[in-house]
N, C-alpha and C. Protein backbone atom coordinates (compact mmCIF):
# COMPACT_ATOMS: atom_id res chain seq x y z
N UNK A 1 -22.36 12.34 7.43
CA UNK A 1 -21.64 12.58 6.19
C UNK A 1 -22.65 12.49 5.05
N UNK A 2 -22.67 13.55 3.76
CA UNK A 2 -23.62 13.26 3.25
C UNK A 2 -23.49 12.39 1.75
N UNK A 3 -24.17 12.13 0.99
CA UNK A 3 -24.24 11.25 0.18
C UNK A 3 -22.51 12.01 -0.79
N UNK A 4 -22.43 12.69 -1.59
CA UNK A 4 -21.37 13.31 -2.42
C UNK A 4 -20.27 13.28 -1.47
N UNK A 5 -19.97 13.62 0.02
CA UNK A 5 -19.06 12.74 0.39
C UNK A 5 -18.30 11.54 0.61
N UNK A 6 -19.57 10.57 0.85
CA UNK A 6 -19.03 9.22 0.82
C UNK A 6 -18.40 8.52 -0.48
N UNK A 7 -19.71 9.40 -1.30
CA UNK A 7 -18.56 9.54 -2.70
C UNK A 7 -17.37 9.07 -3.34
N UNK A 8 -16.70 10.47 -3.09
CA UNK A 8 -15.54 10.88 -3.14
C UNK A 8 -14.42 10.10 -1.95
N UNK A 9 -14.95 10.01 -0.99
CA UNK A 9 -13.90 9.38 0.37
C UNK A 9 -13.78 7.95 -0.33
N UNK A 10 -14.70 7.42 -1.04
CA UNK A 10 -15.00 5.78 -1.50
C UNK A 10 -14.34 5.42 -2.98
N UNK A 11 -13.95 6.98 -3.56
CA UNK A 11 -13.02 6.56 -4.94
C UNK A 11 -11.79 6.89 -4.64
N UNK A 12 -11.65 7.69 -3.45
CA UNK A 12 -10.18 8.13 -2.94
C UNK A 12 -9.55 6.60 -2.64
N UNK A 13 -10.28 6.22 -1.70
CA UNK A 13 -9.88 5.01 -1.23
C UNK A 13 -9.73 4.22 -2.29
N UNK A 14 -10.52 3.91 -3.19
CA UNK A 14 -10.68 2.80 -4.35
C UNK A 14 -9.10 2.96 -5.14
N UNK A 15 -9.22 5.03 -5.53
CA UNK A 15 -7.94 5.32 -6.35
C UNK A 15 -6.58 4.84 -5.67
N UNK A 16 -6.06 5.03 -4.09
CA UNK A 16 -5.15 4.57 -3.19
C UNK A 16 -4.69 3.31 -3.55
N UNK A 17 -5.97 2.33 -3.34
CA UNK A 17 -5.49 0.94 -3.90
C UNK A 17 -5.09 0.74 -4.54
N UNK A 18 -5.85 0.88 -6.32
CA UNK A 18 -5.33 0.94 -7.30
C UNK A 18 -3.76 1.61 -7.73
N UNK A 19 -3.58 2.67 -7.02
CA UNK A 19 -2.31 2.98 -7.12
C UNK A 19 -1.03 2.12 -6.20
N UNK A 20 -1.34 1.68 -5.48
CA UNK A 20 -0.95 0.93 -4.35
C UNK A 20 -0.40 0.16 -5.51
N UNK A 21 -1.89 -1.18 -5.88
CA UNK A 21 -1.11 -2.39 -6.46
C UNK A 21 -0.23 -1.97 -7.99
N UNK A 22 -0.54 -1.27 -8.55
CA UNK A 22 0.18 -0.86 -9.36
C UNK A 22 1.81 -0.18 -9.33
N UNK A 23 2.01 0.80 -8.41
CA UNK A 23 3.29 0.63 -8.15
C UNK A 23 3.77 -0.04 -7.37
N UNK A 24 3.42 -1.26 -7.00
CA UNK A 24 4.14 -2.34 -6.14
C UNK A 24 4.21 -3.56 -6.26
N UNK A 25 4.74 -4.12 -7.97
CA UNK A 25 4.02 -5.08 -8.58
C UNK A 25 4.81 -6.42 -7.06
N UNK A 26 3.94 -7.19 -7.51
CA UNK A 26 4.32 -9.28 -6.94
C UNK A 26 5.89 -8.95 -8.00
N UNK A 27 6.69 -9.57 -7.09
CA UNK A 27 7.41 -10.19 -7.81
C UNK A 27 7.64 -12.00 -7.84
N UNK A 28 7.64 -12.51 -8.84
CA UNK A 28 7.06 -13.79 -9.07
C UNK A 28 8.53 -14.77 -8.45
N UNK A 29 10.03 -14.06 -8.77
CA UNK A 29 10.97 -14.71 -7.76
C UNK A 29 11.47 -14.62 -6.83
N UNK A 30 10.45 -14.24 -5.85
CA UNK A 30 10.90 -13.90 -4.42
C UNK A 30 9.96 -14.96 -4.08
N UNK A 31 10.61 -15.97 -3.08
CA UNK A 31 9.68 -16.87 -1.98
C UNK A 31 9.02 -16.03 -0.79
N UNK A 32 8.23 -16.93 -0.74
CA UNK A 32 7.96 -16.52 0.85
C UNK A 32 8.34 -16.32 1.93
N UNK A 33 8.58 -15.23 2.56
CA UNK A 33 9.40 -15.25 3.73
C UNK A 33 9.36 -16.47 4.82
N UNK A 34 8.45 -16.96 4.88
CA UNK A 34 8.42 -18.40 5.48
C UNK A 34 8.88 -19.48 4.83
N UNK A 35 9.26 -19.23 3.71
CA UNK A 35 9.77 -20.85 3.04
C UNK A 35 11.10 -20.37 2.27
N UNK A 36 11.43 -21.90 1.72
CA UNK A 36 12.85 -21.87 1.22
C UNK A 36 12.98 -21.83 -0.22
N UNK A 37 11.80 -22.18 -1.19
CA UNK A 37 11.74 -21.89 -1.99
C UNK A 37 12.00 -20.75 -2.85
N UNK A 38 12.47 -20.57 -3.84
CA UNK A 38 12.72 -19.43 -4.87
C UNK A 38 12.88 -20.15 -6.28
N UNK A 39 11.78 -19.42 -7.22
CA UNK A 39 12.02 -19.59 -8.24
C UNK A 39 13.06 -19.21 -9.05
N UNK A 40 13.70 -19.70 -9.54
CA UNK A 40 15.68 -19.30 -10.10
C UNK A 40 15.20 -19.50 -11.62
N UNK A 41 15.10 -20.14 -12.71
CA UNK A 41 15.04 -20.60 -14.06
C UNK A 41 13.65 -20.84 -14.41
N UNK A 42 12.85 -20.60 -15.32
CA UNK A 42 11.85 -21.18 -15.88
C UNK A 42 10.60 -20.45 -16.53
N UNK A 43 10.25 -20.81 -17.05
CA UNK A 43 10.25 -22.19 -18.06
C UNK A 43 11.16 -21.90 -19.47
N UNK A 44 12.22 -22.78 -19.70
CA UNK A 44 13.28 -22.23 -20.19
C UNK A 44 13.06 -23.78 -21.28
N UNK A 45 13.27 -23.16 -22.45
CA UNK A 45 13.19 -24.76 -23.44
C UNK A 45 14.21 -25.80 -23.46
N UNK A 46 13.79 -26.83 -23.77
CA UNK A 46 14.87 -28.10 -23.08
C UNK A 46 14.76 -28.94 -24.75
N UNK A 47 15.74 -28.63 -25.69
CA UNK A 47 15.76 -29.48 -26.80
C UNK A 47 14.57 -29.01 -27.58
N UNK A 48 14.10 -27.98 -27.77
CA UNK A 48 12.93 -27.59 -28.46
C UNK A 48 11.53 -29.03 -28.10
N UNK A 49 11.86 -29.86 -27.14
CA UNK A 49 10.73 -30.82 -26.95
C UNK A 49 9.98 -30.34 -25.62
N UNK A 50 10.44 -29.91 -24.78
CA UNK A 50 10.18 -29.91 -22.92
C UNK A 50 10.80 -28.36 -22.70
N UNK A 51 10.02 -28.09 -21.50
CA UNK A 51 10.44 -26.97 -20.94
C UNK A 51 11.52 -27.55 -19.72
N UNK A 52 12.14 -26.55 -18.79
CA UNK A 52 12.37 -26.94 -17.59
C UNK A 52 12.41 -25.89 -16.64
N UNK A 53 12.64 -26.17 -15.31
CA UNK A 53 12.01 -25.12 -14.40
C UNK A 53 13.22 -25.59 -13.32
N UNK A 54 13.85 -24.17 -12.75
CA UNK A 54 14.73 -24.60 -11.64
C UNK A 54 14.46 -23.62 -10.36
N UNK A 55 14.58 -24.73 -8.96
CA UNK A 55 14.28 -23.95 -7.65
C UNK A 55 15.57 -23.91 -7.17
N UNK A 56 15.77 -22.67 -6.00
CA UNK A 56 16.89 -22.72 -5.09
C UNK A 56 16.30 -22.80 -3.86
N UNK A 57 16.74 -23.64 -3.27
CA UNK A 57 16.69 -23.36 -1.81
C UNK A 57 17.59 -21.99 -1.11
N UNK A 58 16.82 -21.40 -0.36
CA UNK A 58 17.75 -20.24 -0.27
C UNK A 58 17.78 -20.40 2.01
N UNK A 59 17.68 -21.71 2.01
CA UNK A 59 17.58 -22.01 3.57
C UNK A 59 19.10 -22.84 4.08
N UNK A 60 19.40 -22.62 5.34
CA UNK A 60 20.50 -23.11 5.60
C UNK A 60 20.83 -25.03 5.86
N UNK A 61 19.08 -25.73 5.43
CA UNK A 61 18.83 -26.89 5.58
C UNK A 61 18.57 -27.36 3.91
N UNK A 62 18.27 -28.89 3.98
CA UNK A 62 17.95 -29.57 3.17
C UNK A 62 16.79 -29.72 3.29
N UNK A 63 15.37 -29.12 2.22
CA UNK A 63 14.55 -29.41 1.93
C UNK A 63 13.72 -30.22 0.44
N UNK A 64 12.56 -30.79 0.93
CA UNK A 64 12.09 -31.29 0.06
C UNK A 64 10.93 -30.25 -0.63
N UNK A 65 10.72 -30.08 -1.79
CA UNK A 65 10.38 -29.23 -2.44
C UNK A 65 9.61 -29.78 -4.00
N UNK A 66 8.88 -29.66 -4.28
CA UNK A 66 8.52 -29.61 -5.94
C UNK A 66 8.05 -28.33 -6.87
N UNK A 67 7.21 -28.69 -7.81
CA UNK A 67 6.89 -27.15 -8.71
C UNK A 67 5.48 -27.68 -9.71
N UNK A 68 4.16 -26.91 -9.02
CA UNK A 68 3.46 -27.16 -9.89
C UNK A 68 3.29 -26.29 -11.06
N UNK A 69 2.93 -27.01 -12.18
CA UNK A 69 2.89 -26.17 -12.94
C UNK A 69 1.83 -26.74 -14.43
N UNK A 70 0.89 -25.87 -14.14
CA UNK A 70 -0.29 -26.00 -15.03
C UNK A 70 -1.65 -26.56 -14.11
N UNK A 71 -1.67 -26.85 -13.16
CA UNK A 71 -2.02 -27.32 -12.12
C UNK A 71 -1.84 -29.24 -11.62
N UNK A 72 -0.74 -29.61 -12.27
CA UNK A 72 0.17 -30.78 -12.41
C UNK A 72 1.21 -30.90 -11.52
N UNK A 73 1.22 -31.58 -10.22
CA UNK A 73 2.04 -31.65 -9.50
C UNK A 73 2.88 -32.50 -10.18
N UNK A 74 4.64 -32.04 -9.69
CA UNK A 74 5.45 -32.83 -10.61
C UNK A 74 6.19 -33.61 -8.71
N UNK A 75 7.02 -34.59 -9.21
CA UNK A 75 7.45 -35.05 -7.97
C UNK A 75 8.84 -34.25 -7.52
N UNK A 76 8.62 -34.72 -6.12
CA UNK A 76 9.83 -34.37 -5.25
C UNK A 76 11.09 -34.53 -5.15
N UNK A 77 11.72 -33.77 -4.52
CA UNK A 77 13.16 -33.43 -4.75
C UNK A 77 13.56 -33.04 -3.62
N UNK A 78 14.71 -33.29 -3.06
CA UNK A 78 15.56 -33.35 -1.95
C UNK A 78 16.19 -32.15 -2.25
N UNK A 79 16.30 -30.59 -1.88
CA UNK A 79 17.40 -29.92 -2.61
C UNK A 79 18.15 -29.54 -1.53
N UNK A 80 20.13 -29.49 -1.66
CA UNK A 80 20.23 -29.30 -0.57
C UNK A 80 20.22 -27.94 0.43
N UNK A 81 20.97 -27.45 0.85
CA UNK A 81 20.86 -26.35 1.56
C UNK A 81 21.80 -25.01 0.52
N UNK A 82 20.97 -24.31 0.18
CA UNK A 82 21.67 -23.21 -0.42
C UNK A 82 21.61 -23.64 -2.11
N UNK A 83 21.56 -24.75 -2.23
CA UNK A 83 21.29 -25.42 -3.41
C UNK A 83 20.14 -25.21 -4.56
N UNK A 84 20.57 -26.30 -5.78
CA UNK A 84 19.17 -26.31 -6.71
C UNK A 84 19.21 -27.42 -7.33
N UNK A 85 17.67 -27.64 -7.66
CA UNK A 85 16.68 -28.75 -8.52
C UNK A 85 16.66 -28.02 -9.81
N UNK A 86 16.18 -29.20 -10.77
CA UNK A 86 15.51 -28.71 -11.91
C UNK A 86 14.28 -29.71 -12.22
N UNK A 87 13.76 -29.75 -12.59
CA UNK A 87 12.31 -30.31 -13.77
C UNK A 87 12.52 -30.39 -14.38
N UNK A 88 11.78 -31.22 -15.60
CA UNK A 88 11.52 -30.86 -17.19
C UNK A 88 10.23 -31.16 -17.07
N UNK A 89 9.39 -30.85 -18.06
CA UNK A 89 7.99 -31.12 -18.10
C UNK A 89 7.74 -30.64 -19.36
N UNK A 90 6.46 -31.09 -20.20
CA UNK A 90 6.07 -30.68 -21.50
C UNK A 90 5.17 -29.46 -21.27
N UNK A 91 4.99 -29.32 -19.86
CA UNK A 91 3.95 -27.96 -19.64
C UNK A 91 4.83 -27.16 -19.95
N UNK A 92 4.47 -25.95 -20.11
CA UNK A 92 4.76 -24.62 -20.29
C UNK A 92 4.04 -23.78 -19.33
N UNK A 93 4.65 -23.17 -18.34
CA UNK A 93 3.95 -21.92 -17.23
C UNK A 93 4.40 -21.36 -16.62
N UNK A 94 4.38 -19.22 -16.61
CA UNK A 94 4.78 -18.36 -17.03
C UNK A 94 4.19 -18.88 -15.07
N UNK A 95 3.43 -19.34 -14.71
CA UNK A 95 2.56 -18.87 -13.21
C UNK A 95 3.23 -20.59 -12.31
N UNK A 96 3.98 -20.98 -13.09
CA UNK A 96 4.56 -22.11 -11.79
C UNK A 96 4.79 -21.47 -10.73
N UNK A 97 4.86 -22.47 -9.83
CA UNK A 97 4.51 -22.38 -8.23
C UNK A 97 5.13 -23.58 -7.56
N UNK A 98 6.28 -23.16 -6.50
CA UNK A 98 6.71 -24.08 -5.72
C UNK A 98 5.82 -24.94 -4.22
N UNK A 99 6.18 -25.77 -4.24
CA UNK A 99 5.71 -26.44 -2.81
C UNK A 99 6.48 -27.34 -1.83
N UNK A 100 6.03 -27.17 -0.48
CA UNK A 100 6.98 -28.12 0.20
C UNK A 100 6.24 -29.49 0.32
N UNK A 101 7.34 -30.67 0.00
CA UNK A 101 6.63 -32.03 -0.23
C UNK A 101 7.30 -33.06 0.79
């Protein structure tokens, strides 16, 4: 293959991607198909002092679960099955992130 091919085969590919992630954004409240987590509420203002942040369990069990956010683990929570938690925290973050605890 000569050089002006690899080229072109190497921005095709590059352009594919780029189009790829672009029409197929993350969506930030969908969990992982392996976990029970889902982000439901947040960061939503709490008294103009605190934010707060709410998870659902979307599993047929009771899990334990938290939500970091800012890179601040906050503590755990029992939520039950089908259920929801909330937080408050003075962080503010558009990129919180659930975990199992």
């Amino acid at each position: 293959m000569n050089l002006s091919r690899k080229v072109l085969t190497g921005l095709a590919v590059a352009a594919t991607g780029l189009a790829m992630s672009v029409a197929a954004p993350g969506s930030p409240a969908q969990a992982d198909s392996g976990f029970c987590g889902v982000r439901d509420t947040g960061p939503a203002v709490n008294n103009n002092t605190s934010f707060y942040y709410v998870v659902r369990n979307k599993c047929a069990k009771k899990w334990s679960m938290r939500i970091v956010v800012q890179g601040h683990k906050l503590y755990c929570q029992s939520i039950p099955a089908k259920g929801y938690a909330a937080w408050t925290t003075i962080y503010f973050d558009y990129n919180w992130s659930i975990q199992a605890c």
